[in-house]
Protein backbone atom coordinates (compact mmCIF):
# COMPACT_ATOMS: atom_id res chain seq x y z
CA UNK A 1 139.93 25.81 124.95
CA UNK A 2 137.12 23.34 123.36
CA UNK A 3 138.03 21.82 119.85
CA UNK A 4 135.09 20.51 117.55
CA UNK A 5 135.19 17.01 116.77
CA UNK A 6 132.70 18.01 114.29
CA UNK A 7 131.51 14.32 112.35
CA UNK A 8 132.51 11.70 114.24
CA UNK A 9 131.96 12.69 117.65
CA UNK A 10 128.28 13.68 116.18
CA UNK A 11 128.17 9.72 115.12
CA UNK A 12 129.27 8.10 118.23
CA UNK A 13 126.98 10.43 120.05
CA UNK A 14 124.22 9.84 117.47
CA UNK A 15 125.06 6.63 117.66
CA UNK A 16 125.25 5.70 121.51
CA UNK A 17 121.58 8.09 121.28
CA UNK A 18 119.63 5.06 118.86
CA UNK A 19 121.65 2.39 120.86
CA UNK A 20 119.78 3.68 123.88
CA UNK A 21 116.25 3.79 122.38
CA UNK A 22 116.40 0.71 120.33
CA UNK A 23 117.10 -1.56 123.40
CA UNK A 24 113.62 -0.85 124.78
CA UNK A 25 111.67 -1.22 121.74
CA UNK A 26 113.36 -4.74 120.19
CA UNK A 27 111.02 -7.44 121.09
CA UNK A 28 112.75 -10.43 120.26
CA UNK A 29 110.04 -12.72 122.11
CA UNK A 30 107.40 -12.54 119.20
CA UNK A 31 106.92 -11.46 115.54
CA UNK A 32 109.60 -11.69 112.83
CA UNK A 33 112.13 -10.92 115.32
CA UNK A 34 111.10 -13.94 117.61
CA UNK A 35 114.36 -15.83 118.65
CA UNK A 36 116.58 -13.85 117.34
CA UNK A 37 119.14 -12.41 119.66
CA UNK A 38 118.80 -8.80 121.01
CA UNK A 39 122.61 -7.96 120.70
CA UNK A 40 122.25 -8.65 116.64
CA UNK A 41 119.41 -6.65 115.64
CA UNK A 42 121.08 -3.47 117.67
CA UNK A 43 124.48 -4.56 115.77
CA UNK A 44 122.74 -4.22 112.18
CA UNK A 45 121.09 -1.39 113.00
CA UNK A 46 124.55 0.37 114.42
CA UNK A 47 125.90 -1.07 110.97
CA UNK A 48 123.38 0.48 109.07
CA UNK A 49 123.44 3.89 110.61
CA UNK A 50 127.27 3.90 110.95
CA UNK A 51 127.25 3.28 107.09
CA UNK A 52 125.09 6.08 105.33
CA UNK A 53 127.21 8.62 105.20
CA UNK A 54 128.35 6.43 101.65
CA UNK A 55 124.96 7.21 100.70
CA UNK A 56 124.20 9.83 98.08
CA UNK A 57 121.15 12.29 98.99
């Protein structure tokens, strides 16, 4: 029988999903993100996403 995780499987899904699509588009060779390391942006983004369920709609 399949059980629901329901929330936070849709989060680590969710957030494996923007994890994925973020890699490609973080250009860390020019711009404001120039020499800034790759692995850092993707963790404040992961922080940032992980995080708003705190925030009121």
């Amino acid at each position: 029988m399949l059980v629901s995780k329901g929330a936070p499987a849709f989060r680590s899904h969710f957030l494996e999903f923007v994890i994925e699509e973020l890699e490609g588009e973080v250009d860390i060779t020019k711009g404001k993100n120039q020499g800034l390391s790759k692995d850092l942006i993707l963790k404040f983004f992961i922080a940032a996403i992980g995080n708003s369920n705190s925030v009121d709609y």
